[in-house]
Each structure stands twice: as structure tokens, then as C-alpha cells.
C-alpha atoms as a PDB file:
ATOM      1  CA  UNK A   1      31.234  -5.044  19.834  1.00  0.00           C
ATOM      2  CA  UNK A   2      28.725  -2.901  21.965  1.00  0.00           C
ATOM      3  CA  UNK A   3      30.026  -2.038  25.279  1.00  0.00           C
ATOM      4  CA  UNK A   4      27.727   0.591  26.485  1.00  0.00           C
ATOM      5  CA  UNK A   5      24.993   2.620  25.228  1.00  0.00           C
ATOM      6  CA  UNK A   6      22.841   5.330  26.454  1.00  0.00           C
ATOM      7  CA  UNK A   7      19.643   6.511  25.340  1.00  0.00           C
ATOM      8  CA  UNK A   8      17.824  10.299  25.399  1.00  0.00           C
ATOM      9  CA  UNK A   9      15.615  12.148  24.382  1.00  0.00           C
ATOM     10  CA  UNK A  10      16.142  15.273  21.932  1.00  0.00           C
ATOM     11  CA  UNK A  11      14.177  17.638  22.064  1.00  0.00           C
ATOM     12  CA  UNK A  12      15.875  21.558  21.300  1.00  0.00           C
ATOM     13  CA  UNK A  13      14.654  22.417  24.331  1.00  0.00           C
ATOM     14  CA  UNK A  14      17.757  20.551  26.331  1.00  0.00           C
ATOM     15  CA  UNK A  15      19.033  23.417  24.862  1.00  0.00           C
ATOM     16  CA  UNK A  16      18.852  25.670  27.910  1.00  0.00           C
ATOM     17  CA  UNK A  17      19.553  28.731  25.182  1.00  0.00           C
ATOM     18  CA  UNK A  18      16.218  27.619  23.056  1.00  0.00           C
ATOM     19  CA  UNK A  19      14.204  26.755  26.489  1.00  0.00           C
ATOM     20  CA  UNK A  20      14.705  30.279  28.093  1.00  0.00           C
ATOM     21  CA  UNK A  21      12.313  30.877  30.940  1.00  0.00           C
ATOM     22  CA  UNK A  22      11.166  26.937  30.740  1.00  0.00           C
ATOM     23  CA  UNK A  23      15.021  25.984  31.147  1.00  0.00           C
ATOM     24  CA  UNK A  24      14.385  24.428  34.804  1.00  0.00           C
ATOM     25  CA  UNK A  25      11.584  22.024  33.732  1.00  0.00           C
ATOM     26  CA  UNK A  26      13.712  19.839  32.110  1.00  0.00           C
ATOM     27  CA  UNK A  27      17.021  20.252  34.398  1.00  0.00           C
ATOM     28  CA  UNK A  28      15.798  16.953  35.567  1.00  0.00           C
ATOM     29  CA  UNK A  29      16.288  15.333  32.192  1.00  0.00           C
ATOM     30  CA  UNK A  30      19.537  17.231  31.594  1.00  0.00           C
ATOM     31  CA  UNK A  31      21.098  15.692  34.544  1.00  0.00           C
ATOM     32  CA  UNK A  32      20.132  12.385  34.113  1.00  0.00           C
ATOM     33  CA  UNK A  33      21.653  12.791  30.066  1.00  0.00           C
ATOM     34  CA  UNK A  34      24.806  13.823  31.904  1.00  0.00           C
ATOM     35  CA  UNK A  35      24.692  10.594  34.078  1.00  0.00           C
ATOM     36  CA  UNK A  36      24.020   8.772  31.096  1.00  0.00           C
ATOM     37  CA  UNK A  37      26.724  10.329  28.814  1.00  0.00           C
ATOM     38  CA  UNK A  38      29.099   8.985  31.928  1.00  0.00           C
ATOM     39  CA  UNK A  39      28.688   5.731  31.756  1.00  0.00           C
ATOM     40  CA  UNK A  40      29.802   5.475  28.053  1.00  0.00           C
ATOM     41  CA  UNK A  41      32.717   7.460  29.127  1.00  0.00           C
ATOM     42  CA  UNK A  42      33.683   5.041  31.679  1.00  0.00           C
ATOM     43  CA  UNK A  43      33.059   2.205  29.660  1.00  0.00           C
ATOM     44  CA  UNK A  44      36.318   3.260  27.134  1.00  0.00           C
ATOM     45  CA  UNK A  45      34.773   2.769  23.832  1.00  0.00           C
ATOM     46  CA  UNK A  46      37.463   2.494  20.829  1.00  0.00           C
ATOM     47  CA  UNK A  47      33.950   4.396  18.845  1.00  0.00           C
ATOM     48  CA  UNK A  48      31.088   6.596  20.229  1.00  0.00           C
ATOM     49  CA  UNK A  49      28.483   6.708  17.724  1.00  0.00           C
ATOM     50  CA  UNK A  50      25.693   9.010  17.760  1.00  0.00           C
ATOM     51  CA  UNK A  51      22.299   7.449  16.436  1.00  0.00           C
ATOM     52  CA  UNK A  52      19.119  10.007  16.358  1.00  0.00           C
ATOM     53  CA  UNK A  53      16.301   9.498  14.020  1.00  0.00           C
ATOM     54  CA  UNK A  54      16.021  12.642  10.608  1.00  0.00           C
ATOM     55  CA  UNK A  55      14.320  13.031   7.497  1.00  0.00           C
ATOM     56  CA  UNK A  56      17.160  11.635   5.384  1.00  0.00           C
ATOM     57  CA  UNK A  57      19.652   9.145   6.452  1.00  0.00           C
ATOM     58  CA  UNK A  58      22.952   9.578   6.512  1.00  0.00           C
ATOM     59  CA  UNK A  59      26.583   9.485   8.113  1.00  0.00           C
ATOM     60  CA  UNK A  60      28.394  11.996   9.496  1.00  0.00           C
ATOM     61  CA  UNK A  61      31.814  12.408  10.326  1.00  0.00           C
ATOM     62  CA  UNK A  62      33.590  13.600  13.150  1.00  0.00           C
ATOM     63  CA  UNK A  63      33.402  17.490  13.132  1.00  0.00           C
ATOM     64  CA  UNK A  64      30.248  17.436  11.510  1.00  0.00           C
ATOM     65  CA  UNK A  65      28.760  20.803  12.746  1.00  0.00           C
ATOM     66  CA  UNK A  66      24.586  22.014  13.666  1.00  0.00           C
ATOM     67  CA  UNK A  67      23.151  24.964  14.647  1.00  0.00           C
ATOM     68  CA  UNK A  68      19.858  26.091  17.055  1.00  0.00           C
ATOM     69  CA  UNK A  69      19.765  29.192  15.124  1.00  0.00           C
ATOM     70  CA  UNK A  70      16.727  28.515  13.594  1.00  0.00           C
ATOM     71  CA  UNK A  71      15.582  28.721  16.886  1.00  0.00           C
ATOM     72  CA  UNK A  72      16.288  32.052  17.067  1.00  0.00           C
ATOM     73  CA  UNK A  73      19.672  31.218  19.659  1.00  0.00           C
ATOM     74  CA  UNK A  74      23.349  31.769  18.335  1.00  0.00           C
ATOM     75  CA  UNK A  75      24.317  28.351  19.631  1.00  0.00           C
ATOM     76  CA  UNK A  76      26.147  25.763  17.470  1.00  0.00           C
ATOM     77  CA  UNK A  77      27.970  22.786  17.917  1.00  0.00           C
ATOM     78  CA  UNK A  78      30.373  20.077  16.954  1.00  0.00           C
ATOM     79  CA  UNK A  79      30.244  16.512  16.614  1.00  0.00           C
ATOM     80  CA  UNK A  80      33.448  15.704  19.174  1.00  0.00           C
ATOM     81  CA  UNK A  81      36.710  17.756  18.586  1.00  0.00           C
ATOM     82  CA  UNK A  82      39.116  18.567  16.156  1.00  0.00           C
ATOM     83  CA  UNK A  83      38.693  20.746  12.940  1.00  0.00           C
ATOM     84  CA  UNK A  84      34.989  21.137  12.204  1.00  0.00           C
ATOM     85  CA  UNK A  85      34.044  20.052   8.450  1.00  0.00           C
ATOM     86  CA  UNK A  86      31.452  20.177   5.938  1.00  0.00           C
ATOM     87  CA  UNK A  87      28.638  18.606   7.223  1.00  0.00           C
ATOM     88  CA  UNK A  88      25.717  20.230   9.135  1.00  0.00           C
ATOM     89  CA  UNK A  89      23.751  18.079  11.268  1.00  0.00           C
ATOM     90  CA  UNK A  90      20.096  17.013  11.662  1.00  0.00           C
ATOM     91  CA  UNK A  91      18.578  18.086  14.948  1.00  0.00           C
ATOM     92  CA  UNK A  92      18.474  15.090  16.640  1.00  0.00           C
ATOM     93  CA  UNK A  93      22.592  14.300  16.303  1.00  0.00           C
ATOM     94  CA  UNK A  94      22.811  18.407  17.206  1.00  0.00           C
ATOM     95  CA  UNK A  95      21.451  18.062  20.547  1.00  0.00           C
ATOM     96  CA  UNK A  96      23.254  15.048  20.772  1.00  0.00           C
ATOM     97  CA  UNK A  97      26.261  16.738  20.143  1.00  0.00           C
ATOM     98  CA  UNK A  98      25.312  19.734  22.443  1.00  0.00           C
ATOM     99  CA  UNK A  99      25.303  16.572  25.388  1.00  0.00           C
ATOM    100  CA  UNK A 100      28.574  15.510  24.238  1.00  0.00           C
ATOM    101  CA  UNK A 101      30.129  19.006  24.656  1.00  0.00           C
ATOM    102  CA  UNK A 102      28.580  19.470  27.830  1.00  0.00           C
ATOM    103  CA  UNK A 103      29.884  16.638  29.584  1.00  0.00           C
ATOM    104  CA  UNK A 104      33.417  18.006  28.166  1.00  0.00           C
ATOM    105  CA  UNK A 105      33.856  14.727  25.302  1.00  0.00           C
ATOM    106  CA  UNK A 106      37.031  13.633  24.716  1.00  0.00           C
ATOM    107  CA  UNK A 107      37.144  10.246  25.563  1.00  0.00           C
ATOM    108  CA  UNK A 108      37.037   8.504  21.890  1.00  0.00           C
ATOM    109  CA  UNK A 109      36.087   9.611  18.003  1.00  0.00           C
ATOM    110  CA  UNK A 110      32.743  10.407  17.789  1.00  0.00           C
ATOM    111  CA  UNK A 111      30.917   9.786  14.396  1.00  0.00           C
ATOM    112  CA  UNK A 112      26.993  10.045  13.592  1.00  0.00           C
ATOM    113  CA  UNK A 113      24.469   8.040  11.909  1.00  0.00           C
ATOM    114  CA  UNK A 114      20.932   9.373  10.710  1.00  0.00           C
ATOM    115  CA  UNK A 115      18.203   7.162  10.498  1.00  0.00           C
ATOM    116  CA  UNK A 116      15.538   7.770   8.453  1.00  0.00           C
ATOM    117  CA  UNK A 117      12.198   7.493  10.704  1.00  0.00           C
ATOM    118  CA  UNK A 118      10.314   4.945   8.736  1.00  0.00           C
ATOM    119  CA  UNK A 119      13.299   2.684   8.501  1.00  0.00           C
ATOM    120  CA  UNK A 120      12.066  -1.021   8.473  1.00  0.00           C
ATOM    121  CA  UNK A 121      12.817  -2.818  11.621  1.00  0.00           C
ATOM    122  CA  UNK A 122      14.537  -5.119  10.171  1.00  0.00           C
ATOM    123  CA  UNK A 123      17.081  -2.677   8.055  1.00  0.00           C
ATOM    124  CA  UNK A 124      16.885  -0.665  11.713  1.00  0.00           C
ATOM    125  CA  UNK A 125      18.555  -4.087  13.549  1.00  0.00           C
ATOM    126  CA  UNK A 126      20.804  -4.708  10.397  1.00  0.00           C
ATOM    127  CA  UNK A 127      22.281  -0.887  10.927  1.00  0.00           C
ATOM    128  CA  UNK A 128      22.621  -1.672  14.595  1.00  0.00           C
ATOM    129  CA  UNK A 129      24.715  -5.144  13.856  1.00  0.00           C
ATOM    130  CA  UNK A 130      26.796  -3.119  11.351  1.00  0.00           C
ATOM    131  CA  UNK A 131      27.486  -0.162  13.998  1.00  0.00           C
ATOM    132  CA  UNK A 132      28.636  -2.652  16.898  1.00  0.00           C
ATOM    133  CA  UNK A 133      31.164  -4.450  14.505  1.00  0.00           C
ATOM    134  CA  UNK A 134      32.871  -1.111  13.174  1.00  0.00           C
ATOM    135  CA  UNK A 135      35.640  -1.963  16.578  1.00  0.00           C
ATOM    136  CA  UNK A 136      36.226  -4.005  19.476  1.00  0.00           C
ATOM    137  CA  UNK A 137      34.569  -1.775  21.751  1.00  0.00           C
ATOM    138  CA  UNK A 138      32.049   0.247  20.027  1.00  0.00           C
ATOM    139  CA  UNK A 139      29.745   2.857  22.242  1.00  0.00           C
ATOM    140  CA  UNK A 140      26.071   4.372  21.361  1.00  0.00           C
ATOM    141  CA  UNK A 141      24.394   7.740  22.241  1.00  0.00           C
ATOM    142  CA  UNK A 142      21.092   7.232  20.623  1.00  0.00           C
ATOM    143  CA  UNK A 143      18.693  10.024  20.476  1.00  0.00           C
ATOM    144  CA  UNK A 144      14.798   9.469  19.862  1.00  0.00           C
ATOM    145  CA  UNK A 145      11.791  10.608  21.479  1.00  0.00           C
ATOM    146  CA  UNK A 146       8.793   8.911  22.240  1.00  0.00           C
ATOM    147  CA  UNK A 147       4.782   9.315  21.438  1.00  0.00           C
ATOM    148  CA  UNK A 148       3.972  12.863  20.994  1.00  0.00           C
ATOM    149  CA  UNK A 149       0.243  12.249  21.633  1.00  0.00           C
ATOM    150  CA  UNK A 150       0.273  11.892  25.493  1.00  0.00           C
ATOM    151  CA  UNK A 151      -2.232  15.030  26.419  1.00  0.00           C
ATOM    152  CA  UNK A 152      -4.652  16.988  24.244  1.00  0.00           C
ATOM    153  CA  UNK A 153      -1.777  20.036  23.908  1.00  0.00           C
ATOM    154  CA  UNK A 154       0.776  17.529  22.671  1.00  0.00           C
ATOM    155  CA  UNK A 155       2.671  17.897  19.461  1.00  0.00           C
ATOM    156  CA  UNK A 156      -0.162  15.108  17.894  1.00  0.00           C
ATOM    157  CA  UNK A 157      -3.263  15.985  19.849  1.00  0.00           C
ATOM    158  CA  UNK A 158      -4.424  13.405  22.394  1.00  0.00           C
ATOM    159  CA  UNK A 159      -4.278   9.539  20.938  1.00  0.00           C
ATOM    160  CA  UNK A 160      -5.297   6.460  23.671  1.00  0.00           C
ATOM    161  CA  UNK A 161      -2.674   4.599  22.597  1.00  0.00           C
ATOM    162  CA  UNK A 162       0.421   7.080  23.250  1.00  0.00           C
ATOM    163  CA  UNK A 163       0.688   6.081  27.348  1.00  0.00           C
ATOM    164  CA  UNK A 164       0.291   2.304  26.297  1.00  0.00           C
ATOM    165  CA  UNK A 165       3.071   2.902  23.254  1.00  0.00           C
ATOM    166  CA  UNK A 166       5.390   4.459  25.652  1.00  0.00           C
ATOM    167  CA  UNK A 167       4.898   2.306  28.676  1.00  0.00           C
ATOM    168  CA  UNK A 168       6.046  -0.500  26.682  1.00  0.00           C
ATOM    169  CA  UNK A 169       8.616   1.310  24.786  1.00  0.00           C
ATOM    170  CA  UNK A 170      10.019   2.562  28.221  1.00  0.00           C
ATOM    171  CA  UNK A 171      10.419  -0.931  29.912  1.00  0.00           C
ATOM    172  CA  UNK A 172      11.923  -2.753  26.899  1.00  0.00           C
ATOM    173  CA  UNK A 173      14.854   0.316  26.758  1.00  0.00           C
ATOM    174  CA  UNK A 174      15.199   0.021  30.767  1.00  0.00           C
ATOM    175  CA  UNK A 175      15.526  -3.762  30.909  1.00  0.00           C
ATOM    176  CA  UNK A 176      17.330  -4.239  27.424  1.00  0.00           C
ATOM    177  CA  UNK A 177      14.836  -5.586  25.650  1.00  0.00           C
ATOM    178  CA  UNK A 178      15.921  -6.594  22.463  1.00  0.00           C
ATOM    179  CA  UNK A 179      13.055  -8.591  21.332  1.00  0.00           C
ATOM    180  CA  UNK A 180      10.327  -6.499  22.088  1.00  0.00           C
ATOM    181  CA  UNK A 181      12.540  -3.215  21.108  1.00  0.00           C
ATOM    182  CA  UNK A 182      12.551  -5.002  17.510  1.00  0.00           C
ATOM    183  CA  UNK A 183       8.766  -5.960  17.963  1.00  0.00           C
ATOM    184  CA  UNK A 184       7.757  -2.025  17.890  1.00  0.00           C
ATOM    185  CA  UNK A 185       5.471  -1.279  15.349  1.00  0.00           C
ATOM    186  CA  UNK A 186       6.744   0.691  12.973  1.00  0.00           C
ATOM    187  CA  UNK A 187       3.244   2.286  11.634  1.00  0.00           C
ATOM    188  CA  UNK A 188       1.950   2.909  15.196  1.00  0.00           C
ATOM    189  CA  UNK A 189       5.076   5.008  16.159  1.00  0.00           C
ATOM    190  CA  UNK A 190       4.629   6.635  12.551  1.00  0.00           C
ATOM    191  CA  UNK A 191       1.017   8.035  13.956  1.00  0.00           C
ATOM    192  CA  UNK A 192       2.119   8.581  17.500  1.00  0.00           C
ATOM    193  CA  UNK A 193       4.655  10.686  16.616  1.00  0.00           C
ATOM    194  CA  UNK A 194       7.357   8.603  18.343  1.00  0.00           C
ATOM    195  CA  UNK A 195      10.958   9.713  16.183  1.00  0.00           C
ATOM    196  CA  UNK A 196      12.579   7.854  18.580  1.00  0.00           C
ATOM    197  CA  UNK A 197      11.489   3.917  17.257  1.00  0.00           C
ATOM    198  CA  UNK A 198      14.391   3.504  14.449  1.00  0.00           C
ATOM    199  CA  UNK A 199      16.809   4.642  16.354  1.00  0.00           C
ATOM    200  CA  UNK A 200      15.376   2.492  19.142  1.00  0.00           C
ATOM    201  CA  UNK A 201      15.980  -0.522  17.112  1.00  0.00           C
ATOM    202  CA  UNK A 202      19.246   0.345  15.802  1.00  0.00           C
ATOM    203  CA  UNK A 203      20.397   0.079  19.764  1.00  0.00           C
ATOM    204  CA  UNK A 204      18.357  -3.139  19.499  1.00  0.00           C
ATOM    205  CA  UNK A 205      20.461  -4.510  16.262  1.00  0.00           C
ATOM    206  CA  UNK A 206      23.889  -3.611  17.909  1.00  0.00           C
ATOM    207  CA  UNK A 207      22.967  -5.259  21.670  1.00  0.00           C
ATOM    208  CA  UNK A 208      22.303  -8.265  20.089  1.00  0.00           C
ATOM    209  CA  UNK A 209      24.813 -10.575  21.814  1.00  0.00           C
ATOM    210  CA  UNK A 210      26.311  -8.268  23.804  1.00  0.00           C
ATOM    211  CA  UNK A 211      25.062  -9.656  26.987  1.00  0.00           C
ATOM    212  CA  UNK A 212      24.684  -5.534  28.441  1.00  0.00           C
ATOM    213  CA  UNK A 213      22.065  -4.899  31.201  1.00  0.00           C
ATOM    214  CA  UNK A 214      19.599  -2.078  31.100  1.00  0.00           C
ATOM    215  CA  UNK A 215      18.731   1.049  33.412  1.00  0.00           C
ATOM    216  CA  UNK A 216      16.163   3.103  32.806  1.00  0.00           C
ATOM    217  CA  UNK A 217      17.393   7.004  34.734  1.00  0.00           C
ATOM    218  CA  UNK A 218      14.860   9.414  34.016  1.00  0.00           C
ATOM    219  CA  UNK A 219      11.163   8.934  32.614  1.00  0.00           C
ATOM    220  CA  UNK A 220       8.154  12.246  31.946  1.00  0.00           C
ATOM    221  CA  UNK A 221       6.217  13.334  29.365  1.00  0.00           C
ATOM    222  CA  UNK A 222       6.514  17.004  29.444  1.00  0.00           C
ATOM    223  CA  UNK A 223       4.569  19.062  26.749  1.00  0.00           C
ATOM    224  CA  UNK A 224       2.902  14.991  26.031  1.00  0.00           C
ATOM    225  CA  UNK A 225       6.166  14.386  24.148  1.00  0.00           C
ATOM    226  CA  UNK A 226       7.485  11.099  25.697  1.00  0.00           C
ATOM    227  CA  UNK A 227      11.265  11.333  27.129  1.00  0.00           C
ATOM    228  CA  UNK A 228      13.342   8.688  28.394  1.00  0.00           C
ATOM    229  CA  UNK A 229      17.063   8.582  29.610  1.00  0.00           C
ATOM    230  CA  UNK A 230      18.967   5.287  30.839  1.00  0.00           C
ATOM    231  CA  UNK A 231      22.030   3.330  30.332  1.00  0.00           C
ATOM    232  CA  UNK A 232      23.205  -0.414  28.791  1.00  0.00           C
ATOM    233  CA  UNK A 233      26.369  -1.281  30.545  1.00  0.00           C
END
């Protein structure tokens, strides 16, 4: 069952490494991941899983190891502790992972679950279900960004609907939301650029039932890109 969950953004440049100079605009977001990553600790999950969105889906077990090198940083990570193995991750579970070890992780096994971005919603909220059943107390760090259309420098140029797609987006993760998280629209994220839908509604899947409240912590659109951070507890 899903006890807690928290939801960030993941961009590489939480990185502090890959950001360099343009570290301290997002120490904001950083610290409100870290206040985020507490709650699941203190909620004593049996399972933390890691959900971001990737190219290909996949699992990944604990160990599982990514790199930032190809951002020209000598920085890798590990999916939680103990012997690394061979897996390498997608970006999206990396800078999950690079939250994890930040906060010092060591509170449960940690495992991680690519989603393929143009995952049906209903497959996404099947995923979720699955995920929140694998043990009595079951914990989420999903990983997703929003629109990357918000300004005419963003990622995807300047679209009208990007502020609307994320204003809605934002609310339904803050207030737990399950409906209208499921109710996204899967093509319209696909042109906004918003990674962060599936994953999005694989939270939605695994809530179902759960009776958890929502708190959004942390809410900007730096470089256009849509990032929020906040809590189900």
C-alpha cells in the first residue's frame, strides 16, 4: 500500500556539479527535494520506489548505477546502497538517485521503474496499482517535469497552452488529485514537452485508495521548463 510519495522535478541541473555558476538558482528547488525526500523517510516505507519518465521502460534494481558525465562532470551515482550492479540508469532515476544520496538514504531498499513517456494513462494507473501492492507500506519518489514551452527561450519555444497545462497539472499533484492526474492528456503533454505526465499518473494509479493528502512545496518555471516539488502523506 502507498504510504507516502513525493514528487520532483529532474532536471541535471539539480546537479550542482552540471549547474556550475547557475548552481544558486535552483537551491530553492534543491531544498524543497530535500524536504520532500524527508517525509518518505519518516513515513517508514517497507519499499522506496523511484518512478521518472525515459525513452525505454524498464526496472531497475537496487545498485543500479548513472552517470552526469555526459555532461562533462565526473559525478555518478547509485540507486540506494550496497554493491553497485549492472544496470546504468536513465537520467531521470539518476538525479533521482543523486536526491537519495544527498539526503544520506538508508531508510529502506530502493528499486526503480522507467516509464516510457507516451505510456497510455491507463497502463500509467495500472503500473501505479502494481507498484503500491509490491508491500505493506510501499513509498514513491517520482521524477517528471512539466511543460517545456513556458517562455519563447524554453526547451519547446513558446506554446499558449504550457502555463494552462501546468497550472492544472500543479494543483491536481498539490491536492492529490487522482482523477484529474489520470485525466491529463497524454498528446498535449507529448507537444508541451511535459516528461513528467506518465510518471504523474503512475503516482495517480498507486494513491488510488490510499486516502494520502497532498502538499504542493516548491513551484517555478526556470529556463520555461515547469518544476514542481511536494509531498502525499
Amino acid at each position: 500500500m502507498l504510504v507516502a510519495a513525493a514528487f520532483c522535478p529532474c532536471p541535471p541541473l539539480l546537479v550542482p556539479e552540471v549547474a556550475a555558476g547557475a548552481a544558486p538558482e535552483l537551491d530553492a528547488a534543491r531544498d524543497a527535494c530535500a524536504d520532500a525526500v524527508g517525509v518518505l523517510a519518516a513515513s517508514r516505507p517497507d519499499l522506496l520506489v523511484v518512478v521518472g519518465p525515459a525513452e525505454d521502460a524498464g526496472s531497475y534494481r537496487q545498485g543500479a548505477v548513472g552517470s552526469f558525465a555526459p555532461f562533462g562532470v565526473d559525478v555518478s551515482v547509485r540507486l540506494g546502497t550496497g554493491q553497485p550492479v549492472a544496470q546504468r540508469l536513465p537520467l531521470s532515476l539518476a538525479v533521482g538517485a543523486w536526491l537519495l544520496e544527498r539526503a544520506g538514504w538508508a531508510d529502506a531498499p530502493v528499486e526503480g521503474l522507467a516509464v516510457a513517456e507516451r505510456l497510455e494513462p491507463s497502463l500509467c494507473a495500472t503500473a501505479g496499482e502494481e507498484l503500491a501492492a509490491r508491500a505493506d507500506r510501499v513509498a514513491l519518489l517520482v521524477m517528471g517535469d512539466g511543460s517545456a514551452c513556458r517562455t519563447l527561450k524554453a526547451p519547446g519555444y513558446l506554446d499558449e497552452r504550457a502555463a494552462g497545462f501546468d497550472e492544472v497539472a500543479a494543483a491536481a499533484l498539490g491536492g492529490a488529485d487522482i482523477s484529474t492526474l489520470l485525466g491529463l492528456d497524454a498528446e498535449a503533454a507529448y507537444e508541451l514537452k511535459a516528461a513528467g505526465r506518465a510518471a504523474w499518473q503512475v503516482l495517480a494509479g498507486a494513491g488510488r485508495g490510499a486516502g494520502l493528502a497532498g502538499r504542493l512545496l516548491h513551484e517555478e518555471a526556470p529556463y520555461g521548463v515547469g518544476y514542481f516539488v511536494g509531498v502525499w502523506s
